[in-house]
Protein backbone atom coordinates (compact mmCIF):
# COMPACT_ATOMS: atom_id res chain seq x y z
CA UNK A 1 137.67 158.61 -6.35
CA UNK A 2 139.15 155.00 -6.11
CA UNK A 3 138.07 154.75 -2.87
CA UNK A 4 134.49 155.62 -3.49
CA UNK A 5 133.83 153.50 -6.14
CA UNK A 6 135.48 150.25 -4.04
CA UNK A 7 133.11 151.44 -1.30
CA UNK A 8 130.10 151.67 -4.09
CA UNK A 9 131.66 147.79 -5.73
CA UNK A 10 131.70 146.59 -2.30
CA UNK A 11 127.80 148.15 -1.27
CA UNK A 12 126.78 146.15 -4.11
CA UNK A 13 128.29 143.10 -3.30
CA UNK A 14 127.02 143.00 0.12
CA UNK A 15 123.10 144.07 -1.16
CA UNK A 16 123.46 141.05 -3.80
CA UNK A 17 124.74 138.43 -0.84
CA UNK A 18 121.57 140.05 1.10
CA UNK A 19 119.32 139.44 -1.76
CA UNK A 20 120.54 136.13 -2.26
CA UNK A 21 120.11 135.04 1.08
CA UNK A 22 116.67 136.85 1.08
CA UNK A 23 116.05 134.50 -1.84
CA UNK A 24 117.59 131.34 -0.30
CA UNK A 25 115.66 132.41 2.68
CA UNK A 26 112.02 132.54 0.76
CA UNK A 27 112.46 129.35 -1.13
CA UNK A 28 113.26 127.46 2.12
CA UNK A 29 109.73 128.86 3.50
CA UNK A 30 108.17 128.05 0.40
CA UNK A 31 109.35 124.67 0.59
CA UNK A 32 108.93 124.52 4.05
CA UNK A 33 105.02 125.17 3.77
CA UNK A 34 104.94 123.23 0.74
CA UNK A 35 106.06 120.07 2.95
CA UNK A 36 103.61 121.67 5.94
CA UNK A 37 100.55 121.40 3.52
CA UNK A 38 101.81 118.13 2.18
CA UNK A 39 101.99 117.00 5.31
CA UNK A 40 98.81 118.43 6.12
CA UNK A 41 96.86 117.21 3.55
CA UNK A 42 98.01 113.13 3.90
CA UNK A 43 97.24 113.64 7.40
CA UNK A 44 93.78 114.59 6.51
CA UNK A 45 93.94 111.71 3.43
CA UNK A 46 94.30 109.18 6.41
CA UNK A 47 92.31 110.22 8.85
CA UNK A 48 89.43 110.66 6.23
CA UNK A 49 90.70 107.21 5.52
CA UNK A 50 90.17 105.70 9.10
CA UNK A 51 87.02 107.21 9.47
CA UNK A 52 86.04 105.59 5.91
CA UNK A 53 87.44 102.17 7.74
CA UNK A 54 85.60 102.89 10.75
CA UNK A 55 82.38 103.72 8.57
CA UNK A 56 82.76 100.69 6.64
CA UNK A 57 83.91 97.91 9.88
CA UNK A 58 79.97 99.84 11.79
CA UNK A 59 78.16 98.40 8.36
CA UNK A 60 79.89 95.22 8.37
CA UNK A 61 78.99 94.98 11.87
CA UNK A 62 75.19 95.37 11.55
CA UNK A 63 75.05 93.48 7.96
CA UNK A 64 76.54 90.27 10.39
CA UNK A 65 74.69 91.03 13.32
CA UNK A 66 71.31 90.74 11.07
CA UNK A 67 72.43 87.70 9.73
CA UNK A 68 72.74 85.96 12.91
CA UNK A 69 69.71 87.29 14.12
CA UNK A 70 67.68 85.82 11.46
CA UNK A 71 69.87 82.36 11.82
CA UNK A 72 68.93 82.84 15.71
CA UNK A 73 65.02 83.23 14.79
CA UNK A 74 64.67 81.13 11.38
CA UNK A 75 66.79 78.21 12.82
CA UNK A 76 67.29 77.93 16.45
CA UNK A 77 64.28 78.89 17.80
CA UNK A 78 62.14 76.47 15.36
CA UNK A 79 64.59 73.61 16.90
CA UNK A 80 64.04 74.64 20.17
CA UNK A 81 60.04 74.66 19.62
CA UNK A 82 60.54 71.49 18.01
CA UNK A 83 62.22 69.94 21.20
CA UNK A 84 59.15 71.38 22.98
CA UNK A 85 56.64 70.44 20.92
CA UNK A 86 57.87 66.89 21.15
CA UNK A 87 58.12 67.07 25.02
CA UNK A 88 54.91 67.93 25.35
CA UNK A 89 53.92 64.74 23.68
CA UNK A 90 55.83 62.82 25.67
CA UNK A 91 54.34 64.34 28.96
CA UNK A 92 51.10 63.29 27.52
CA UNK A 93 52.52 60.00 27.13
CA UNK A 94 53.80 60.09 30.36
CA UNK A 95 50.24 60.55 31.72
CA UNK A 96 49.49 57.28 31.82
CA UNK A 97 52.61 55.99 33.49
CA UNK A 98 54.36 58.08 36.30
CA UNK A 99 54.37 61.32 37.95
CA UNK A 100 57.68 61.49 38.21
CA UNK A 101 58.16 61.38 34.07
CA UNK A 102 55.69 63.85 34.04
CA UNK A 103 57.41 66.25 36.38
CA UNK A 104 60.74 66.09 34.60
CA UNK A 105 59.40 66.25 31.05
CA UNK A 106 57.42 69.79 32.64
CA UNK A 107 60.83 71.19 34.08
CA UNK A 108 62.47 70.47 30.54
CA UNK A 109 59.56 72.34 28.70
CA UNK A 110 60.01 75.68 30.96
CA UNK A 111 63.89 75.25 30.29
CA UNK A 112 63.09 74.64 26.33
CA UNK A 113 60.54 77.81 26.62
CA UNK A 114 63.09 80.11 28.86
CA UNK A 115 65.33 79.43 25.83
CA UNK A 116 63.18 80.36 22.90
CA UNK A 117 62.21 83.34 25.02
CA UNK A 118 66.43 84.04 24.91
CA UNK A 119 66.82 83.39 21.77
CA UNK A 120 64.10 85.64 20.51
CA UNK A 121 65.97 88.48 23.13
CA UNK A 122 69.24 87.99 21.67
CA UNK A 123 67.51 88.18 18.10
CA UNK A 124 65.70 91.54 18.86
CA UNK A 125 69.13 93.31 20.73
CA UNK A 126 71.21 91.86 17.56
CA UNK A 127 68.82 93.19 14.96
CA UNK A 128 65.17 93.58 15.13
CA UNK A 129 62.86 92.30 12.45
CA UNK A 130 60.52 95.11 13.07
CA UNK A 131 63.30 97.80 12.29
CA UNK A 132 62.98 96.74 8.71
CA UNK A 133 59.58 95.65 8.50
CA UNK A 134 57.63 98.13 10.44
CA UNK A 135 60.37 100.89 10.94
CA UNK A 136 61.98 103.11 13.00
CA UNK A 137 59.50 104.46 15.99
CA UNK A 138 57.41 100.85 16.26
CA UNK A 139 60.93 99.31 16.52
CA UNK A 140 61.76 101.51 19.37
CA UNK A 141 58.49 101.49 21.00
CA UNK A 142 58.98 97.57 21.68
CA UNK A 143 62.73 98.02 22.52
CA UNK A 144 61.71 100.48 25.37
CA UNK A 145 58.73 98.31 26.39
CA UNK A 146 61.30 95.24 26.73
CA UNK A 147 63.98 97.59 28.77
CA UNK A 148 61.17 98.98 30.64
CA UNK A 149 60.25 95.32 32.10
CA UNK A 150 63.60 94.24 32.14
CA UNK A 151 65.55 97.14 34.47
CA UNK A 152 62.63 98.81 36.14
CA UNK A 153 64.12 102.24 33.97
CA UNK A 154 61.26 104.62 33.55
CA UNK A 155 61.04 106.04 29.78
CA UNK A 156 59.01 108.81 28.39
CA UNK A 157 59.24 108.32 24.18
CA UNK A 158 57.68 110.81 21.76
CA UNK A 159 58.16 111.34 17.88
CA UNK A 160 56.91 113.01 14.89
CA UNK A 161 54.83 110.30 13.14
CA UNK A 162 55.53 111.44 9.50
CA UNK A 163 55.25 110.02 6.15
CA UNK A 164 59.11 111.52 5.73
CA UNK A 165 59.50 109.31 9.34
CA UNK A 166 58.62 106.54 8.12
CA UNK A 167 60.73 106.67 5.14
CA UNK A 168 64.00 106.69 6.67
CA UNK A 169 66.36 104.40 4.50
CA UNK A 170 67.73 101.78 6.14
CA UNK A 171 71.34 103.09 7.35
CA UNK A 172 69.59 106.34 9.30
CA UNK A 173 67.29 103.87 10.85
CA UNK A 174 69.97 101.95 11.81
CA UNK A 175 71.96 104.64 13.40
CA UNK A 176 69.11 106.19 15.17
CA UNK A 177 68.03 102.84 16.92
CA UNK A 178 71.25 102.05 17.73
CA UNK A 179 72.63 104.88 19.96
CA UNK A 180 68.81 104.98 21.80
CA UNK A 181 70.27 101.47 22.19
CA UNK A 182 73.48 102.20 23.68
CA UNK A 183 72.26 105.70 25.38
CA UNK A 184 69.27 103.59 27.43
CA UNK A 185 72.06 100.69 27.74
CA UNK A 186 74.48 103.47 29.60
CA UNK A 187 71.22 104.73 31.42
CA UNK A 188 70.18 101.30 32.88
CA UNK A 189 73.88 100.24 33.90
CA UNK A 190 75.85 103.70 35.17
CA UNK A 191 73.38 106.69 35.65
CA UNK A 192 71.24 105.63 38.13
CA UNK A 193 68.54 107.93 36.66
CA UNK A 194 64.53 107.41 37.84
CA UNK A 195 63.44 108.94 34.54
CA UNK A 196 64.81 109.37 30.84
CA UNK A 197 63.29 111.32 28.04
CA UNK A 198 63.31 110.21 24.47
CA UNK A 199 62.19 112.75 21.97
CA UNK A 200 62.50 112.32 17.98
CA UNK A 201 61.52 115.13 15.71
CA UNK A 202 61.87 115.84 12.34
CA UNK A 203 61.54 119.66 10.16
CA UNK A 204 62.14 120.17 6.57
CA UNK A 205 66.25 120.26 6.89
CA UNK A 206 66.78 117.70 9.97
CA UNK A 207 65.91 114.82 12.19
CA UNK A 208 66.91 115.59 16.00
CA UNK A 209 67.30 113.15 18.67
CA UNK A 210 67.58 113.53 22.35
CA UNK A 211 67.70 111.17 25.29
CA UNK A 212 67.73 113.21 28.55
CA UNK A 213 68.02 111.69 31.81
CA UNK A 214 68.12 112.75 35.42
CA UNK A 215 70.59 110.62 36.80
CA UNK A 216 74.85 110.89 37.39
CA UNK A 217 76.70 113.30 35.63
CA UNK A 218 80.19 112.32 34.38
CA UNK A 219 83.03 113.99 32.85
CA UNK A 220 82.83 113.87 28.97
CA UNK A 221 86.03 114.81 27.59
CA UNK A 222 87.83 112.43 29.79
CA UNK A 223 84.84 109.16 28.87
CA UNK A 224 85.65 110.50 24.63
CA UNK A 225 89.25 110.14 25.78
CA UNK A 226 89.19 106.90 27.61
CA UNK A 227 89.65 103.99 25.30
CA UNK A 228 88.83 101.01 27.41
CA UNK A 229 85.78 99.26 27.02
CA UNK A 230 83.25 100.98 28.77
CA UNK A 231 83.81 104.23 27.45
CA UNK A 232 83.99 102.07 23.74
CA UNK A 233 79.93 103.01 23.21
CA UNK A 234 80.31 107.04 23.86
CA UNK A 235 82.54 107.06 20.56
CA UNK A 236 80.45 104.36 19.00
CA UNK A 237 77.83 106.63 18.95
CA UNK A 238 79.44 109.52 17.45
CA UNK A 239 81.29 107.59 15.05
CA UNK A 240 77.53 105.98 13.84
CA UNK A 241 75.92 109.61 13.56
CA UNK A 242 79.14 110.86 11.61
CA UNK A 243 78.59 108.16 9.33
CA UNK A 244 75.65 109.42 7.78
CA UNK A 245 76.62 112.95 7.49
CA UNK A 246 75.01 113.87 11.68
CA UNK A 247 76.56 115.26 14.63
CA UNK A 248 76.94 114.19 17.83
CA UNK A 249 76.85 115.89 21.10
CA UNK A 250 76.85 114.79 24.75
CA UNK A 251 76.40 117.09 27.84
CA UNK A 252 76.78 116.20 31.53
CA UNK A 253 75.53 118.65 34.61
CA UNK A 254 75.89 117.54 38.15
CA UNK A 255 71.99 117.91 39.58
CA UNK A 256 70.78 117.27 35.94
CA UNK A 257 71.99 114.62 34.39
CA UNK A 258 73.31 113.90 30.92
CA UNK A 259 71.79 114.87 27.48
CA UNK A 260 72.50 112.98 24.08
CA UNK A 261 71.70 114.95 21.09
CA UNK A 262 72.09 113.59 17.45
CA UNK A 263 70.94 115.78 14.18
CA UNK A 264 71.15 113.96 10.73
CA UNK A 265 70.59 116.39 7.87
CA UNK A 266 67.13 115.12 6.30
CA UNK A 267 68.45 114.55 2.76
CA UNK A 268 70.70 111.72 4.40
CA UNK A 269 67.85 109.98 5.40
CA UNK A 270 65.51 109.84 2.66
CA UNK A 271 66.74 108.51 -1.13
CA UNK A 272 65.91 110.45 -4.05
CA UNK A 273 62.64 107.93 -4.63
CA UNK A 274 61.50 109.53 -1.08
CA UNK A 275 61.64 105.97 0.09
């Protein structure tokens, strides 16, 4: 009888050190999730952060790149017609005197007029006017008109011409120029394509962009991956769509070329005034 109920005191003992342990063992997993979803969650915090940074550092970058556009148009340009205008007096001047003053005041007007015609480049690629004045599809129409006479690149362009279009606010536009910017930019230097298709479309929920050309294909997980400079304009891209709510997608086919694809959900491109 003694022995039985030591055997029964003992049972118990060794269920209560297996409960406790059991115990011990589910607090340590709670805690050990709890510090997984902590962890989690100021992971997330920071990335959300960095893309917030990365958001913020894109605006900062246009916001200075229009203000030195308009310093390179409203200032620099009138000096350099100045100069011009003022050589051209001379040469008349000069008329009446040599040939030789004449020559060199005409070779220091086509320097003077090479130079506005820069400057008035270098505005346009660091913001164009006509994105804010006359919009979106206008703005690329004369973008792909200069890249057309500059690289010899062949471009097809077609859009919906919408009142909704046309009343992008100013950060879609922004975006949507921009990476036909760098896409065509990528075209022109790496993908030795004869022929690229731009196509942007609009429906009730979403404004889609493609540019589609025939040229090189390339690996894209490995250009996403690559950090170095040339690769710097693949994630500028998707890091522009992201920032106003879009997706971005990039395919790459040997014998077909490379498709860009962007889709911005519509409400992030019009304000609540439908302007």
């Amino acid at each position: 009888m003694c022995t039985a109920a030591g055997e029964l005191a003992a049972a118990k003992k060794h269920l209560q050190r297996e409960s406790e342990k059991r115990k011990a063992a589910e607090i340590a997993v709670k805690e050990s999730h709890r510090q997984y979803d902590k962890l989690l969650a100021d992971s997330l915090g920071m990335q959300k952060q960095l893309r917030s940074l990365s958001h913020e550092l894109l605006r900062a970058q246009e916001d200075e790149r229009k203000k030195i556009s308009r310093e390179l148009h409203d200032e620099i340009s009138q000096i350099l017609t100045g100069i011009n205008v003022r050589l051209a007096a001379l040469k008349i001047e000069a008329a009446a005197n040599t040939g030789s003053v004449t020559r060199k005041i005409g070779n220091a007007q086509r320097l003077v007029e090479k130079s506005v015609a820069a400057v008035h480049r270098f505005a346009r690629e660091l913001r164009p006017a006509m994105l804010d004045d006359l919009g979106l599809i206008p703005a690329l129409t004369a973008y792909m008109k200069d890249i057309r006479k500059r690289t010899g690149l062949q471009i097809r362009f077609s859009a919906s011409k919408t009142v909704a279009m046309e009343a992008l606010d100013c950060n879609t536009r922004t975006v949507l120029y921009r990476i036909v910017q760098e896409a065509l930019t990528n075209v022109a230097k790496h993908a030795q394509a004869s022929q690229v298709n731009v196509c942007i479309r609009n429906n009730m929920e979403d404004i889609d962009l493609e540019v589609i050309d025939d040229g090189k294909a390339f690996s894209v997980p490995k250009a996403l991956a690559n950090k170095r400079r040339k690769h710097l304009g693949l994630i500028g891209m998707r890091e522009r769509a992201e920032m106003v709510g879009g997706t971005f997608s990039i395919e790459s086919v040997v014998g077909k070329g490379t498709t860009v694809r962007v889709r911005i959900p519509f409400h992030n491109g019009v304000n609540a005034s439908g302007r």
